[in-house]
Protein backbone atom coordinates (compact mmCIF):
# COMPACT_ATOMS: atom_id res chain seq x y z
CA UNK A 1 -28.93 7.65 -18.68
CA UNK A 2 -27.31 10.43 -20.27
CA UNK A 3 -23.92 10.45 -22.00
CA UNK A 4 -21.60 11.08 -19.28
CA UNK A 5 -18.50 9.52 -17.97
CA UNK A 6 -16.90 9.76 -14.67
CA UNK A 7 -12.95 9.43 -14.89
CA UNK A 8 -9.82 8.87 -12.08
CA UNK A 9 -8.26 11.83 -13.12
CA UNK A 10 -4.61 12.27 -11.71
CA UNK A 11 -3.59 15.36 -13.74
CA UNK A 12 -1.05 13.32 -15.85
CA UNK A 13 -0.06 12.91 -19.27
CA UNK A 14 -2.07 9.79 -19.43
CA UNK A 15 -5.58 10.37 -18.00
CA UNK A 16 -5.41 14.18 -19.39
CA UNK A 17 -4.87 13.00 -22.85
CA UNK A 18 -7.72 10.15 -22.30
CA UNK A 19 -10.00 12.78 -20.93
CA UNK A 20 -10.06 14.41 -24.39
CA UNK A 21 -10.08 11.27 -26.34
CA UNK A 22 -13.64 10.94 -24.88
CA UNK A 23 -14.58 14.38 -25.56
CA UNK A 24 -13.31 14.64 -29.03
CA UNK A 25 -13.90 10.82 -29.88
CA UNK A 26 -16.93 9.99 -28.68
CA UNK A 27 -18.87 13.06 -27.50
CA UNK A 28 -18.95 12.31 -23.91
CA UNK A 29 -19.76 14.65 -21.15
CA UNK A 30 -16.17 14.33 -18.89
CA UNK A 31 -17.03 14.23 -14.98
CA UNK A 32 -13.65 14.25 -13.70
CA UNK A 33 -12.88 13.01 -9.73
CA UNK A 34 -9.42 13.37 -8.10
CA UNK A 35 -8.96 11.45 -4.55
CA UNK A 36 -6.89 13.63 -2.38
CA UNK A 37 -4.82 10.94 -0.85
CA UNK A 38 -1.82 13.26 0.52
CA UNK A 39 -1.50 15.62 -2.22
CA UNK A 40 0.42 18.62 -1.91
CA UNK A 41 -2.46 21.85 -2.20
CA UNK A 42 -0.34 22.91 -5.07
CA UNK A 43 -0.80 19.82 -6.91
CA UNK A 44 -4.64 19.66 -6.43
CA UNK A 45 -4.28 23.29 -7.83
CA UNK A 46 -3.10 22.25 -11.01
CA UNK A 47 -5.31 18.83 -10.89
CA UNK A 48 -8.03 21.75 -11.06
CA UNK A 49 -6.61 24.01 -13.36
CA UNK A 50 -5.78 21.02 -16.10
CA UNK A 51 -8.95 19.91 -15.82
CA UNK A 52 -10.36 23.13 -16.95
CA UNK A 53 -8.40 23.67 -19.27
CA UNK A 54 -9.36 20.43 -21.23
CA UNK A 55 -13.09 21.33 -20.98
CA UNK A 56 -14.31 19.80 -18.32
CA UNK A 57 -17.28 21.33 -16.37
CA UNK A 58 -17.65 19.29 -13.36
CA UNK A 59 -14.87 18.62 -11.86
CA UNK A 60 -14.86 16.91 -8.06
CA UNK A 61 -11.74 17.30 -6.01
CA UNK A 62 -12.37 15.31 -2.58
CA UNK A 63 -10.13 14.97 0.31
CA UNK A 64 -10.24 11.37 1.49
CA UNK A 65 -6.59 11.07 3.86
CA UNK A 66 -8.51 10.61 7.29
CA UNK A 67 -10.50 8.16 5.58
CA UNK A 68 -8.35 6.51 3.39
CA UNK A 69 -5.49 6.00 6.22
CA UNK A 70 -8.59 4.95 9.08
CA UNK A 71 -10.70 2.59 6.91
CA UNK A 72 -7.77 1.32 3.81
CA UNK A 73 -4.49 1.22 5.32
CA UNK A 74 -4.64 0.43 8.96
CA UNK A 75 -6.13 -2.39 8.28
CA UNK A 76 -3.97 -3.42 6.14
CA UNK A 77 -0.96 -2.97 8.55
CA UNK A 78 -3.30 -5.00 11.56
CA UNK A 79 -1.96 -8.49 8.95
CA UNK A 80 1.54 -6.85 8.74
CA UNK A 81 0.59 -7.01 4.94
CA UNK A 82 3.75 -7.10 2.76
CA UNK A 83 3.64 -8.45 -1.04
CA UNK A 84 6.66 -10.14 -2.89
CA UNK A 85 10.00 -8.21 -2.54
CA UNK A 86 8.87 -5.88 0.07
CA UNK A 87 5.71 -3.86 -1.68
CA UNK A 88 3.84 -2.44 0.55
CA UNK A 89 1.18 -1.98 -1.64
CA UNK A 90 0.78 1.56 -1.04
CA UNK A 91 -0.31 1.93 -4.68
CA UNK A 92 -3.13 -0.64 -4.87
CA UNK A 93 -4.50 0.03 -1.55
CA UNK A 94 -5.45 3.48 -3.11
CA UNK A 95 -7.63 1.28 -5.70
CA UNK A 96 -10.95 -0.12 -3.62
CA UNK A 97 -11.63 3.84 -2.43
CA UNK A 98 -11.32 5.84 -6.03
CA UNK A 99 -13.46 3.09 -7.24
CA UNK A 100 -16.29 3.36 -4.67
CA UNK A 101 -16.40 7.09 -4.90
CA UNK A 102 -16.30 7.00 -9.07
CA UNK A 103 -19.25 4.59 -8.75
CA UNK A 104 -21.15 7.12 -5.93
CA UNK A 105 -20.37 10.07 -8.43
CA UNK A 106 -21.92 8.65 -11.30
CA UNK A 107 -24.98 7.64 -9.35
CA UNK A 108 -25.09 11.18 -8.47
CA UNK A 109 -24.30 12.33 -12.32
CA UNK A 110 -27.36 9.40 -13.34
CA UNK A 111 -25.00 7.68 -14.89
CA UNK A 112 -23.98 4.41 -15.06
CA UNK A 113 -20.11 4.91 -16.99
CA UNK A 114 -16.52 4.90 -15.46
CA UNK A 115 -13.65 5.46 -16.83
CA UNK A 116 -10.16 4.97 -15.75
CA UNK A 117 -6.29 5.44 -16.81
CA UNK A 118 -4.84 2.29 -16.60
CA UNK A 119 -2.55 1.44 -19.34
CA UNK A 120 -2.82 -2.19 -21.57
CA UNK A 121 -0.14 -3.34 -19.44
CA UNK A 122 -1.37 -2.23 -16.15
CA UNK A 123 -1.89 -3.87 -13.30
CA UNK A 124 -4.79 -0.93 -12.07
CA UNK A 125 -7.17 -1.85 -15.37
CA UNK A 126 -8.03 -5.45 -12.92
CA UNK A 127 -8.17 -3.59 -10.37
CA UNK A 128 -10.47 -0.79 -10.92
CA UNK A 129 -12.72 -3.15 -13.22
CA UNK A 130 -12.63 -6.04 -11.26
CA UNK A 131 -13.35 -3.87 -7.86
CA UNK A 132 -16.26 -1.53 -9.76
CA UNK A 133 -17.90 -5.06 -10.52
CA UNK A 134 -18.13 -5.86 -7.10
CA UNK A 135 -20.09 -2.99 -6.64
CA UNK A 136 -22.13 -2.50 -9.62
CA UNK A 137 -22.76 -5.26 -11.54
CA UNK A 138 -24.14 -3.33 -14.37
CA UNK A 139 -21.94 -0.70 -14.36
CA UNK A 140 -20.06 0.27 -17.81
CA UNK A 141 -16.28 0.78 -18.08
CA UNK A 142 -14.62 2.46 -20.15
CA UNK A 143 -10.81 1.56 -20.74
CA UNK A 144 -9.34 3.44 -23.10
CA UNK A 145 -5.86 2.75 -23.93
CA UNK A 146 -7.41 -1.14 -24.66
CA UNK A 147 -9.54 1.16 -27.47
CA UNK A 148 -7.25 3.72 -28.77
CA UNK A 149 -4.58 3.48 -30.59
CA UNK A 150 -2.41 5.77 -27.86
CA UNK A 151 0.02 2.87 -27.15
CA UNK A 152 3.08 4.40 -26.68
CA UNK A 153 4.36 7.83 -25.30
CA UNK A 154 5.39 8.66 -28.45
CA UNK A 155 2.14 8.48 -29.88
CA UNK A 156 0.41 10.50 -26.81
CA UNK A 157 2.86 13.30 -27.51
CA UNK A 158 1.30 13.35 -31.32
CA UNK A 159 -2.26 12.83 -30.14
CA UNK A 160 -1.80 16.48 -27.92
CA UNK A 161 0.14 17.87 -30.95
CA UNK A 162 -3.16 16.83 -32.93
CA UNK A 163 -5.75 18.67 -30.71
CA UNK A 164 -3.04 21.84 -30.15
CA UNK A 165 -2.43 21.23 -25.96
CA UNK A 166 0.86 22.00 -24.46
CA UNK A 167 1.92 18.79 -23.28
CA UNK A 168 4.98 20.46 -21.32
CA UNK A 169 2.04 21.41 -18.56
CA UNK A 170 0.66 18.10 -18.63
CA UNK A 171 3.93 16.40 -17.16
CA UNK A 172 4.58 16.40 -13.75
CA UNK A 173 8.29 15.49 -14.50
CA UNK A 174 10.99 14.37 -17.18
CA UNK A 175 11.29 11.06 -15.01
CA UNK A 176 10.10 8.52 -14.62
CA UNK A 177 7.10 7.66 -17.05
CA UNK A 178 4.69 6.33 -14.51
CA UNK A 179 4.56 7.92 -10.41
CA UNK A 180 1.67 7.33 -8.37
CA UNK A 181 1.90 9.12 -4.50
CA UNK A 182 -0.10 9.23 -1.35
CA UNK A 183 0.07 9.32 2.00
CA UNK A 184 1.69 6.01 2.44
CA UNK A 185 3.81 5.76 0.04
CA UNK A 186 5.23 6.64 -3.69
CA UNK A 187 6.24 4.01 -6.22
CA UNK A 188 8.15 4.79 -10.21
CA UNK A 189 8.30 3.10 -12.81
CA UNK A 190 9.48 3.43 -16.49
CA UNK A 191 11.97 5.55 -17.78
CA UNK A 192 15.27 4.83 -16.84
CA UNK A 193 14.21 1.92 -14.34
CA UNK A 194 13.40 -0.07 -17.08
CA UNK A 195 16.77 -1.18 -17.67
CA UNK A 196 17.29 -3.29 -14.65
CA UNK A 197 20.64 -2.25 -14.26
CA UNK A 198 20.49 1.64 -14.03
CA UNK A 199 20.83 3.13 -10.74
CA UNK A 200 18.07 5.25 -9.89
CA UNK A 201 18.73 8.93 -9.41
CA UNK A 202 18.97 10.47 -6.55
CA UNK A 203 16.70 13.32 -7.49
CA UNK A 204 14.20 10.91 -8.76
CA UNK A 205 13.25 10.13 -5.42
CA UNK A 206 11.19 13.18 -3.82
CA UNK A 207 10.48 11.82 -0.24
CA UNK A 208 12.94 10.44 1.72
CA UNK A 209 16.58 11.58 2.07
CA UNK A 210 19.76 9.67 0.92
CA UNK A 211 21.97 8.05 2.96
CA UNK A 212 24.73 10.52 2.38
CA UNK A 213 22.47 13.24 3.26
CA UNK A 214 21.17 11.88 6.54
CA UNK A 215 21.86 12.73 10.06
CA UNK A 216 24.75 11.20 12.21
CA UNK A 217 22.56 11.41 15.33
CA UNK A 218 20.14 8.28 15.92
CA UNK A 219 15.74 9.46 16.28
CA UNK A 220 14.06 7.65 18.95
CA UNK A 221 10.66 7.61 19.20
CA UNK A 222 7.77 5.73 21.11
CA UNK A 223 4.69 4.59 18.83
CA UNK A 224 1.43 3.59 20.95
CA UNK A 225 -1.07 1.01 19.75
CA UNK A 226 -4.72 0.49 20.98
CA UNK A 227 -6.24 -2.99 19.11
CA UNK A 228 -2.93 -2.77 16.79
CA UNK A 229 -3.83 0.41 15.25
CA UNK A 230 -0.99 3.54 15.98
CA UNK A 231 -2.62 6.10 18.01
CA UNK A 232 0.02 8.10 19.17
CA UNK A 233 3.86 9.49 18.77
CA UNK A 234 5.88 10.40 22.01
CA UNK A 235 2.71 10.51 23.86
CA UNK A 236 1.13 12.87 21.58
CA UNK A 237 -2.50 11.27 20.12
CA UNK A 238 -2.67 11.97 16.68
CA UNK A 239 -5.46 11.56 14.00
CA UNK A 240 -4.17 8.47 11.78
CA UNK A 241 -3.89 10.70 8.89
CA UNK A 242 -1.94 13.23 10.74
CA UNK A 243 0.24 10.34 12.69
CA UNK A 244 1.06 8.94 9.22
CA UNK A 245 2.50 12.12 8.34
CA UNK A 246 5.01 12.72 11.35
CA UNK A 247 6.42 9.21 10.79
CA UNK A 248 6.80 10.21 7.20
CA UNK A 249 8.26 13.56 8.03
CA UNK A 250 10.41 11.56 10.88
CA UNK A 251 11.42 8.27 8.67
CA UNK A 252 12.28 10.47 5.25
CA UNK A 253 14.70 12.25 7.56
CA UNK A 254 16.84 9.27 8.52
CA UNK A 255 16.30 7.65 4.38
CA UNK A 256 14.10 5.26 5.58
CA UNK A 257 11.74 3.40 3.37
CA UNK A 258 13.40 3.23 -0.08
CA UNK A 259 13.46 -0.06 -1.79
CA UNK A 260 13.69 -0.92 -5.62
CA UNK A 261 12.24 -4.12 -6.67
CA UNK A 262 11.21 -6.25 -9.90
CA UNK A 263 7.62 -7.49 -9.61
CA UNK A 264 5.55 -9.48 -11.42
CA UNK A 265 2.57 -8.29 -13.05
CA UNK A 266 -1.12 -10.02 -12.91
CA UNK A 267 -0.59 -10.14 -17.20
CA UNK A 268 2.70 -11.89 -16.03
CA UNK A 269 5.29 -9.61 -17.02
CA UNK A 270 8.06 -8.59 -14.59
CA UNK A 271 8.18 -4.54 -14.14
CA UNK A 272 10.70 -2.74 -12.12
CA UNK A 273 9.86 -0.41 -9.22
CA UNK A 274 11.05 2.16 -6.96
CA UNK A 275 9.25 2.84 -3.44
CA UNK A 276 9.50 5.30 -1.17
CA UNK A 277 7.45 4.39 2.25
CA UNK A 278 9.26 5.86 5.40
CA UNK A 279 5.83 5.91 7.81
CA UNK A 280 4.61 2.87 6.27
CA UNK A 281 8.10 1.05 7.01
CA UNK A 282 8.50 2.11 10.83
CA UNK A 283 4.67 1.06 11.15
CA UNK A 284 5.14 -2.05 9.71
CA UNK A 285 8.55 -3.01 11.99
CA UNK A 286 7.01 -1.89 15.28
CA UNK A 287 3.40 -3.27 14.54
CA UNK A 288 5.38 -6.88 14.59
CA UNK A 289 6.94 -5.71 17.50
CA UNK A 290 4.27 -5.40 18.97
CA UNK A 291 2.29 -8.49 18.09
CA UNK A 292 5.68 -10.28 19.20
CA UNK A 293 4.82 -9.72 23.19
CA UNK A 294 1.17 -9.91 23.04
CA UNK A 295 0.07 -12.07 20.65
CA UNK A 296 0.95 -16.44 21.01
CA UNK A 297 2.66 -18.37 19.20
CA UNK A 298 -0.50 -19.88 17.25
CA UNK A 299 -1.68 -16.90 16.78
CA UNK A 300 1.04 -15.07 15.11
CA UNK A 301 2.10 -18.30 12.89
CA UNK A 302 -1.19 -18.44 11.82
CA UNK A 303 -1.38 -14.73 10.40
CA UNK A 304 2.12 -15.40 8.69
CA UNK A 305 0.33 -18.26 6.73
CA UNK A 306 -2.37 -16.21 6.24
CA UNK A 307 -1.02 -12.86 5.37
CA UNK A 308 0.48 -13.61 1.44
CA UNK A 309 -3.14 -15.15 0.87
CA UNK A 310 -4.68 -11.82 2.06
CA UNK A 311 -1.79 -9.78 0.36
CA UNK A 312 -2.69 -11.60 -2.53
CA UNK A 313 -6.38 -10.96 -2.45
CA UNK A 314 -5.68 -7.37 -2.22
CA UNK A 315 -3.16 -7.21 -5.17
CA UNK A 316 -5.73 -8.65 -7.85
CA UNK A 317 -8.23 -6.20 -6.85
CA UNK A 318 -10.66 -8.28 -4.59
CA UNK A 319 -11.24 -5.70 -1.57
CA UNK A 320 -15.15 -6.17 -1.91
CA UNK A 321 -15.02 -9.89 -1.89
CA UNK A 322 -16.35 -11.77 0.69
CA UNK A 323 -12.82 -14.04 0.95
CA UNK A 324 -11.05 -10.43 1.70
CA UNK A 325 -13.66 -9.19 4.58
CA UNK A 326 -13.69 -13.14 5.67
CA UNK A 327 -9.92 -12.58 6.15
CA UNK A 328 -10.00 -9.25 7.36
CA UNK A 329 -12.50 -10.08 10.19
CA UNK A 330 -10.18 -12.65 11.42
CA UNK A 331 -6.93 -10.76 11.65
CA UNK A 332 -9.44 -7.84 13.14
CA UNK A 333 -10.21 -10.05 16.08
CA UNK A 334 -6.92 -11.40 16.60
CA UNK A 335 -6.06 -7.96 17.11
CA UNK A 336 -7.96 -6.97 20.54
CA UNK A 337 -4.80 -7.72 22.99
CA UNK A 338 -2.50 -5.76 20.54
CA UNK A 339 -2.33 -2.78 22.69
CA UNK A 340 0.96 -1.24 24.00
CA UNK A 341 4.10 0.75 23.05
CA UNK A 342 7.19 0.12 21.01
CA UNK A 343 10.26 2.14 21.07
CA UNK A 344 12.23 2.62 17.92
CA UNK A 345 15.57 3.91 16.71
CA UNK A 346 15.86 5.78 13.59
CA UNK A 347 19.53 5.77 11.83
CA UNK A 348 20.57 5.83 7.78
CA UNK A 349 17.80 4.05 6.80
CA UNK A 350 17.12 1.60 9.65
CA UNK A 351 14.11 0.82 11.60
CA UNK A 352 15.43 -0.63 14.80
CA UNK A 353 13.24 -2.17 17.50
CA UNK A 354 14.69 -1.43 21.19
CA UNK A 355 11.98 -1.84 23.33
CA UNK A 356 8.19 -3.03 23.54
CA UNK A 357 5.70 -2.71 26.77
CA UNK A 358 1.99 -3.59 26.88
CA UNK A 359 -0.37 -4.31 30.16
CA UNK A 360 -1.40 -7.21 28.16
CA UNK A 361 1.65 -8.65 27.04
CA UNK A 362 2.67 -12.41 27.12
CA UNK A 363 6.31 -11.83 28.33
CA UNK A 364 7.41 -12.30 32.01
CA UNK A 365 10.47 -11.16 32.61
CA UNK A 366 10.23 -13.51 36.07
CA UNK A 367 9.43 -16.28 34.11
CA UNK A 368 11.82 -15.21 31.00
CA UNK A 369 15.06 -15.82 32.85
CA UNK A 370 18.49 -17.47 33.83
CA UNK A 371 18.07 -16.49 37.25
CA UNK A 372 15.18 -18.18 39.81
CA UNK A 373 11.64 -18.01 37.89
CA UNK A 374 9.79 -18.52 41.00
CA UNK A 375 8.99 -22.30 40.10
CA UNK A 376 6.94 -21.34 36.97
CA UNK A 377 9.47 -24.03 34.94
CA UNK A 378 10.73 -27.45 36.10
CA UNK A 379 13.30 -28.29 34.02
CA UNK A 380 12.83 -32.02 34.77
CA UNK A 381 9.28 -31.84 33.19
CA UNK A 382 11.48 -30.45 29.73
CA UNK A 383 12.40 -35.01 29.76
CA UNK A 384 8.89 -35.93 29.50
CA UNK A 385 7.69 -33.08 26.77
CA UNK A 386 11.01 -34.51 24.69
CA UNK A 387 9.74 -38.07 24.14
CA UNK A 388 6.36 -37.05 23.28
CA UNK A 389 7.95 -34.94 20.58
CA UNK A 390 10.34 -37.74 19.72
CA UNK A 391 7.45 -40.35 18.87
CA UNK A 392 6.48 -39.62 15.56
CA UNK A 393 10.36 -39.48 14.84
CA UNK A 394 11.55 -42.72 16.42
CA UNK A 395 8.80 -43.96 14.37
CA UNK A 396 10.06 -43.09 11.15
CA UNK A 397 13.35 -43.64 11.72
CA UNK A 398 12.47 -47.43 13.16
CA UNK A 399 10.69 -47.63 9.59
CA UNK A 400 13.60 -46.13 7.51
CA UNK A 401 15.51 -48.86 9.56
CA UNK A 402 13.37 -51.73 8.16
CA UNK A 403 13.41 -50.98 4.56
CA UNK A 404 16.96 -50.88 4.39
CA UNK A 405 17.33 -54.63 5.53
């Protein structure tokens, strides 16, 4: 194998200044790969024109957002996956793919090193190393910032004062220290947000709208499922990359999709974030809608126990695990019925569910009322189903009884 090292290159301050570290450091060949995940074409311009400028000879700029949204986060969204305070885990999500194609680039580079960006502190170090392990069991990685001695931003600043790079071009902004964006969502963190009780700015936020800055006049659209996976908007079938953006472009409108949480890191310290996720929020509300007429009872309380496990699984990094494609064929199948339409109201920053249809939904609406229910329900049977519920009760109360005399 020769000396070369394939590297998740964002563009940033971080990887940029890592991708000369290994040139100037340790004589490595630099292979860089960017995942286009919903990047703006003038972003991938610069991706492309920083990694020239440091050097770097091959550089591989792929765009993955049919495939990410089709294969990654759909099936997420079938478990109405959601992890502590309300992360939709649009940043780790973005993990199991960058890792896969950094492992099929190096193949193609015959080579057997990765490298990554993840800071000391990071969650994504786990995550990249733990996922390129379940796919390459030899494979080298190379973490950096657990080598170097670039721990802080200060010391970043010196090390491209040191090998005479502008770091002004190397910063995408003044705020916050750490953004990661896609199609799904965009999460910050550092900077100002890491004292807990600064407001975040409104100009920090790129996507969505504020509140004071959205329309008085409610949105209402109608998203269609097929097997709980969105396939169209208003009756117009999209591609799931390109449906993902209208309900962006619709939710950011309205200020949907902002929430700013503290989480807890897998090294067990608590970080602060701030998400933006307008498409991923409306999907979320009316997949649940949707599961709510044609899924049972059983069913969908058996996916709520399941669905922090599976969350869970994904946060650490386990995508390639058996346990995670164990889970995911189960929620997969209890997905076939989930076919139907949901109609939603958009209005300063709400998602609101006002109507749900489906051929194969569970709710009767001649069954489901006050009126006549053409004998379905016989409301003396109701005495019956009572006392065989009661039992186990009576029975520990009777007990209870005993002990006390």
């Amino acid at each position: 194998m020769s000396k070369k090292v394939i590297i998740a290159y964002s563009g940033g301050v971080d990887t940029s200044a890592i991708v000369k570290w290994l040139q100037v450091d340790h004589g490595y060949e630099v292979i860089t790969f960017t995942a286009d995940l919903g990047h703006k074409k003038k972003d991938i311009e610069s991706i492309y024109k920083k990694a020239k400028i440091l050097g770097v000879k091959k550089i591989y700029i792929e765009d993955l957002r049919e495939h990410f949204i089709k294969h990654y986060i759909f099936p997420i969204f079938r478990a109405n996956t959601i992890y502590e305070n309300g992360n939709l885990l649009g940043t780790v999500i973005t993990r199991p793919l960058i890792i896969k194609k950094l492992i099929d680039i190096a193949k193609l580079n015959n080579s057997n090193i990765i490298s990554h960006g993840s800071t000391f502190k990071g969650n994504n170090q786990l995550k990249f190393e733990v996922g390129a392990f379940s796919l390459n069991p030899s494979i080298k990685i190379i973490a950096p910032f657990r080598r170097c001695n670039l721990t802080s931003r200060k010391k970043i600043i010196n090390f491209y004062k040191q090998n005479k790079i502008s770091i002004e071009f190397f910063k995408k902004n003044k705020f916050p220290d750490l953004m990661d964006n896609n199609l799904l969502h965009i999460s910050y963190e550092g900077g100002l947000l890491e004292n807990k009780w600064n407001e975040p700015e409104h100009s920090m936020l790129r996507w969505s709208n504020s509140l004071n800055n959205t329309s008085d006049k409610e949105t209402y659209i109608d998203l269609s499922f097929q097997q709980g996976d969105p396939i169209a908007i208003n009756n117009e079938f999209l591609q799931p990359h390109q449906l993902i953006i209208k309900l962006n472009n619709l939710g950011s409108k309205h200020g949907v999709g902002r929430i700013d949480i503290v989480k807890k890191r897998n090294i067990g310290i608590n970080f602060r974030g701030c998400y933006e996720s307008p498409g991923g929020t409306i999907l979320y509300h009316a997949h649940k809608a949707i599961e709510a007429i044609t899924l049972d009872h059983e069913v969908l309380q058996l996916k709520d126990i399941l669905m922090p496990l599976y969350s869970e699984v994904i946060y650490k990094g386990l995508w390639w695990t058996t346990e995670r494609k164990m889970l995911q064929a189960l929620i997969d199948t209890s997905q076939k019925h989930v076919n139907g339409v949901v109609r939603i109201k958009l209005y300063k920053g709400n998602v609101i569910i006002i109507g749900r249809k489906s051929d194969q939904s569970l709710f009767n609406s001649s069954y489901a009322t006050f009126e006549e229910d053409k004998g379905i329900y016989k409301q003396k049977d109701a005495e019956s189903f009572i006392k065989l519920k009661s039992i186990c009760l009576k029975l520990s109360a009777i007990q209870k009884h005993i002990k006390c005399l």
